[in-house]
N, C-alpha and C. Protein backbone atom coordinates (compact mmCIF):
# COMPACT_ATOMS: atom_id res chain seq x y z
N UNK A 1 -9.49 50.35 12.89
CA UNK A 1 -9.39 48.95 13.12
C UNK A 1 -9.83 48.17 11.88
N UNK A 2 -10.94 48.97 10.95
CA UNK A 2 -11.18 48.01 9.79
C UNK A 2 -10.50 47.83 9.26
N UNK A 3 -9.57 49.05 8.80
CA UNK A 3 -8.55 49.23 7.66
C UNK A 3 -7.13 48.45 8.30
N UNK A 4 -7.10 47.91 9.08
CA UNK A 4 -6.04 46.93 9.92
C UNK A 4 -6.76 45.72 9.05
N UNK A 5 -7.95 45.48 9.41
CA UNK A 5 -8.40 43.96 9.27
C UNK A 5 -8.10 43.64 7.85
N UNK A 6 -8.80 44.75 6.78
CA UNK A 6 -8.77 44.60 5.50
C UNK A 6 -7.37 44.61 4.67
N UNK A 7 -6.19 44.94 5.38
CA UNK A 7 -5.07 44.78 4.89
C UNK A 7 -4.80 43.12 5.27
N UNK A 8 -4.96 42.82 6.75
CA UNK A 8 -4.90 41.33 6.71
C UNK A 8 -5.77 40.47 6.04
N UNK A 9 -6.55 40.77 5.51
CA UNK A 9 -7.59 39.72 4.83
C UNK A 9 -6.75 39.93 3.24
N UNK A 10 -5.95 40.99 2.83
CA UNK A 10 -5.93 40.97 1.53
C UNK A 10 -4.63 40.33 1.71
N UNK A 11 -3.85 40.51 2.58
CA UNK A 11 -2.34 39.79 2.93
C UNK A 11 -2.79 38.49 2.62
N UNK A 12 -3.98 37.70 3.72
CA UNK A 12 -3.93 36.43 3.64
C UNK A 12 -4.45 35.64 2.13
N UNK A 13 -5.02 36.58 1.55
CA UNK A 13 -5.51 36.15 0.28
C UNK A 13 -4.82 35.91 -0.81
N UNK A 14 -3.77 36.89 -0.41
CA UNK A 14 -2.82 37.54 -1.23
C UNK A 14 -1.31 36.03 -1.16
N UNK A 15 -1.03 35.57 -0.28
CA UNK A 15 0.01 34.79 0.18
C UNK A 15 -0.52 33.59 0.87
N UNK A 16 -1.46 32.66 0.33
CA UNK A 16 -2.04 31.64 0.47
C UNK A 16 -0.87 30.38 1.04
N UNK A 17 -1.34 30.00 2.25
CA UNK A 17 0.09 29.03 2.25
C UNK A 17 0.13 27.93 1.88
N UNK A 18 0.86 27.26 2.06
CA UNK A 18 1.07 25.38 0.84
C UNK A 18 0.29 24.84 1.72
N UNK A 19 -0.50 24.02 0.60
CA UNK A 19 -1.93 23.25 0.92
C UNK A 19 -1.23 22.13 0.62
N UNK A 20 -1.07 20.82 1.31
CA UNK A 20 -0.73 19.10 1.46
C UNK A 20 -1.75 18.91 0.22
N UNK A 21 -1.69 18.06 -0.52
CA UNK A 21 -3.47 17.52 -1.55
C UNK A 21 -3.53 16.23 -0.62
N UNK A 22 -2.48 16.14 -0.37
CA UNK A 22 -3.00 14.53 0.56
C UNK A 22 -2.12 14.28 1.73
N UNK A 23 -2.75 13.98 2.79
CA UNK A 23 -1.53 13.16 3.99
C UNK A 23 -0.21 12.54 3.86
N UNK A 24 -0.56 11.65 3.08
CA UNK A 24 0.32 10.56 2.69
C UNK A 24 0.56 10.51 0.97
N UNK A 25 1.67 10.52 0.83
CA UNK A 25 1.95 10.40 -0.71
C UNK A 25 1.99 9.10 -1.29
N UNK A 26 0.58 9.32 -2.33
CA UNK A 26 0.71 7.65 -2.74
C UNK A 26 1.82 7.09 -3.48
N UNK A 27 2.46 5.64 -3.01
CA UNK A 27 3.62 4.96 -3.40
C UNK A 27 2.99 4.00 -4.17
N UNK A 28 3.50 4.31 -5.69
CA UNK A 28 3.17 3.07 -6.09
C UNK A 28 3.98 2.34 -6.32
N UNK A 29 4.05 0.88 -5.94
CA UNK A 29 4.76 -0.39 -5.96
C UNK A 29 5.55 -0.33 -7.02
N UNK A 30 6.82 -0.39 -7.16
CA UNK A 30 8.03 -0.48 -8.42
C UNK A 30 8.15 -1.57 -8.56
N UNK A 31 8.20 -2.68 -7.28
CA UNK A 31 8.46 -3.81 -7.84
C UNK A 31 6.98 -4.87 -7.07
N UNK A 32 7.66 -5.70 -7.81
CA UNK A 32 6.75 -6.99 -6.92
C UNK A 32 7.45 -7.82 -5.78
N UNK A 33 6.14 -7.90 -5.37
CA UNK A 33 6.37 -8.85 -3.83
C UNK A 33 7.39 -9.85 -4.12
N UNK A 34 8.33 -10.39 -3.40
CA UNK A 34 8.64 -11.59 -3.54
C UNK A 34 7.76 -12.57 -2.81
N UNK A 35 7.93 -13.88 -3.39
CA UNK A 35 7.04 -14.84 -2.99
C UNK A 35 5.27 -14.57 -2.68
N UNK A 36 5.07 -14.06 -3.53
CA UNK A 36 3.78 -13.59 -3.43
C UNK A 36 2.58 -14.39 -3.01
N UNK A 37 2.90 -15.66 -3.70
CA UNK A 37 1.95 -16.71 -3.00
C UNK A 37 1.71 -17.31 -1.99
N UNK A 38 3.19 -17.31 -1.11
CA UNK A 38 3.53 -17.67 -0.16
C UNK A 38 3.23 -16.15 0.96
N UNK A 39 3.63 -15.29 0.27
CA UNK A 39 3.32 -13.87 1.10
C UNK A 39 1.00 -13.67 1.29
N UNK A 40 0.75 -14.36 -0.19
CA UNK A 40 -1.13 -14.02 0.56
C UNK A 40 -1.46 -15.21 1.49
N UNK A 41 -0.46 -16.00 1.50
CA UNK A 41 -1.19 -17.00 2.69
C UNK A 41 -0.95 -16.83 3.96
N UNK A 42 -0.05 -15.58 4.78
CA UNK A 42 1.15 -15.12 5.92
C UNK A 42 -0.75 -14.31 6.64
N UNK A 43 -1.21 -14.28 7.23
CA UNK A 43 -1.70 -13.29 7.72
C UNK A 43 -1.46 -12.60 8.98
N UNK A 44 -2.60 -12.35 9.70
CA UNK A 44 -2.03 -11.54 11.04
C UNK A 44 -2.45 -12.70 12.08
N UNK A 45 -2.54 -14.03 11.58
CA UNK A 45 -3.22 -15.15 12.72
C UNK A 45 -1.58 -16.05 12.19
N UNK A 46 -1.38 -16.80 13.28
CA UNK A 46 0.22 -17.52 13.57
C UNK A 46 -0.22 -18.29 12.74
N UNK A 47 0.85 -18.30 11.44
CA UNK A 47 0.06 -19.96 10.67
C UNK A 47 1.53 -20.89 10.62
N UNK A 48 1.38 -22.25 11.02
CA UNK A 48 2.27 -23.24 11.12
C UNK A 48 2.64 -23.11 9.44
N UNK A 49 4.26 -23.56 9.39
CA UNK A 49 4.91 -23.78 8.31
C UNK A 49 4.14 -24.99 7.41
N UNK A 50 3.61 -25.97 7.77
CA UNK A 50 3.30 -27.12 7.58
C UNK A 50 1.85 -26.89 6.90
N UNK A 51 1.20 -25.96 7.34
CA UNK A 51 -0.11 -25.38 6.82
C UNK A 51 0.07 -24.30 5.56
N UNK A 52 1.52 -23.76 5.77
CA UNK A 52 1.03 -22.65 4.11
C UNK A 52 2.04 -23.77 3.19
N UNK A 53 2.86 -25.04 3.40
CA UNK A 53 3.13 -25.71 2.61
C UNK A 53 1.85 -26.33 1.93
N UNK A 54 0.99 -27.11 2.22
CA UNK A 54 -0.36 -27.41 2.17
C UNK A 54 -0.83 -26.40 1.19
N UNK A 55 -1.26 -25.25 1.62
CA UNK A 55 -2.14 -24.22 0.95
C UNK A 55 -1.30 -23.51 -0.08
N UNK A 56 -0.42 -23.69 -0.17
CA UNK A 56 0.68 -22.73 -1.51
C UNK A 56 0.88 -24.30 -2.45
N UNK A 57 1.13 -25.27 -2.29
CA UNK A 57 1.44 -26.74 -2.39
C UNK A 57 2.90 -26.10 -3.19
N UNK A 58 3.80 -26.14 -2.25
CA UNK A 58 4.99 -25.90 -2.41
C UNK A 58 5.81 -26.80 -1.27
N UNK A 59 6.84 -27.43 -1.38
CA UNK A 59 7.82 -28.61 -0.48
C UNK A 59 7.85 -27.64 0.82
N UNK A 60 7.94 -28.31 1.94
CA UNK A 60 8.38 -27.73 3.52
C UNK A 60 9.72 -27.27 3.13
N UNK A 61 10.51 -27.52 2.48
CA UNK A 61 11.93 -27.40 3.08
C UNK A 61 11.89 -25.76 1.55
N UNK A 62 10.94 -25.71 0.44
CA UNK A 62 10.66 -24.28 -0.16
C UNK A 62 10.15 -23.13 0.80
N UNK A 63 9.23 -23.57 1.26
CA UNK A 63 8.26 -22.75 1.62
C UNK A 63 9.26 -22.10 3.05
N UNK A 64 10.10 -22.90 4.41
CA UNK A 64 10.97 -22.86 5.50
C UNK A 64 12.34 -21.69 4.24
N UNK A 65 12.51 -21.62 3.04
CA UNK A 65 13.56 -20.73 2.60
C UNK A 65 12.91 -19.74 1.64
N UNK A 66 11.95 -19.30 1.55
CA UNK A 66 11.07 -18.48 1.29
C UNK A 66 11.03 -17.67 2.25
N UNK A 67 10.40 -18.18 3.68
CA UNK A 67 9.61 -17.34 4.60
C UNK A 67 11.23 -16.81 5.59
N UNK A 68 12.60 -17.58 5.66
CA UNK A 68 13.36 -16.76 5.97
C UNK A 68 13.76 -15.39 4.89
N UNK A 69 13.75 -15.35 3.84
CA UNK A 69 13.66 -14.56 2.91
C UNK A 69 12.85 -13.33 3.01
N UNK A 70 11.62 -13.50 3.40
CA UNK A 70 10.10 -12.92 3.51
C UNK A 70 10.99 -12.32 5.08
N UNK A 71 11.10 -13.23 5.91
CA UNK A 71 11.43 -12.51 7.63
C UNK A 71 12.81 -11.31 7.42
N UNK A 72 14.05 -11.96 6.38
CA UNK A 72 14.85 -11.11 6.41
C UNK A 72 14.40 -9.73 5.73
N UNK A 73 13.71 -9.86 4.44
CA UNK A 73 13.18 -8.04 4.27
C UNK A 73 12.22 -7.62 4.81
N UNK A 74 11.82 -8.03 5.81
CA UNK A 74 10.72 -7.50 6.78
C UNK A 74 9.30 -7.74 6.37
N UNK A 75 9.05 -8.65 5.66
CA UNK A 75 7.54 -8.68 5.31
C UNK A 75 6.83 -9.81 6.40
N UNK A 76 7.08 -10.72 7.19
CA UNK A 76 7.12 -11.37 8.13
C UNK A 76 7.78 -11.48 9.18
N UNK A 77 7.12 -12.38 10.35
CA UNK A 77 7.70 -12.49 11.34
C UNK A 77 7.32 -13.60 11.97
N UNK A 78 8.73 -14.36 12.28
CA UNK A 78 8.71 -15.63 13.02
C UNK A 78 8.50 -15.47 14.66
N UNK A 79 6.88 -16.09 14.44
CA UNK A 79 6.56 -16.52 16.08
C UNK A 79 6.54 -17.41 16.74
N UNK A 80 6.26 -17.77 17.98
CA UNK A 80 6.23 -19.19 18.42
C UNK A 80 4.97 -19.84 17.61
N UNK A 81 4.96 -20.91 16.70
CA UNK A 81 3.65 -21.48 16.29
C UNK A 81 3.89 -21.51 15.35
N UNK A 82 4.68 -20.09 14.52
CA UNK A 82 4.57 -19.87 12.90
C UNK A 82 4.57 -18.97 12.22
N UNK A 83 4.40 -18.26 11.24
CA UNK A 83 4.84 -16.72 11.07
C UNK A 83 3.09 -15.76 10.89
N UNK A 84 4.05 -14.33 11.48
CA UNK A 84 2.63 -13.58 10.95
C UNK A 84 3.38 -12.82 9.98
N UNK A 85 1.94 -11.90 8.95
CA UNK A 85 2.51 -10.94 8.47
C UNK A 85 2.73 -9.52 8.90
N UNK A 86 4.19 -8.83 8.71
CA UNK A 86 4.10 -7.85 9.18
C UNK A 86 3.52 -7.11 8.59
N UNK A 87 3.01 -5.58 9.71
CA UNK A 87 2.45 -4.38 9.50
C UNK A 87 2.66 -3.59 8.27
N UNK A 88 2.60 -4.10 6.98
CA UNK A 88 3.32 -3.60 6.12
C UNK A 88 1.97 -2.85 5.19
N UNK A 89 1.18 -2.33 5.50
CA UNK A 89 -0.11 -2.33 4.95
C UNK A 89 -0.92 -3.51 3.56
């Protein structure tokens, strides 16, 4: 029975299997955000259009063709109230 075990211990030593180095493979960003300024003011709390015009100081009618922009590639989302940002880490 040893000489069983010791062939498997030298097998497993011998044919080590693929080790991950990490979970997740880090992505690093190729490009930049669009609207970036307008994207750090989006958080995960509903913020009225009228409030990140204010805080970006960019025109309502910029900031309303921005954030459809931002909603069409998925970095936001239009709620009742105002947009959040999506889950995008």
């Amino acid at each position: 029975m040893l000489d069983e075990i010791e062939h498997l211990v030298d097998w497993s030593i011998n044919n080590k299997p693929f080790v991950q180095s990490s979970l997740f493979e880090s992505e690093q960003p190729t490009e930049e955000l669009p609207f970036a300024n307008l994207l750090a003011n989006v958080g995960v709390e509903v913020t009225p259009v009228d409030i990140l015009a204010s805080r970006t100081h960019i025109p309502v009618h910029e900031v309303m063709m921005q954030l459809l922009e931002l909603e069409l590639s998925g970095h936001v989302v239009a709620v009742s109230g105002g947009y959040i940002r999506k889950g995008r880490g």
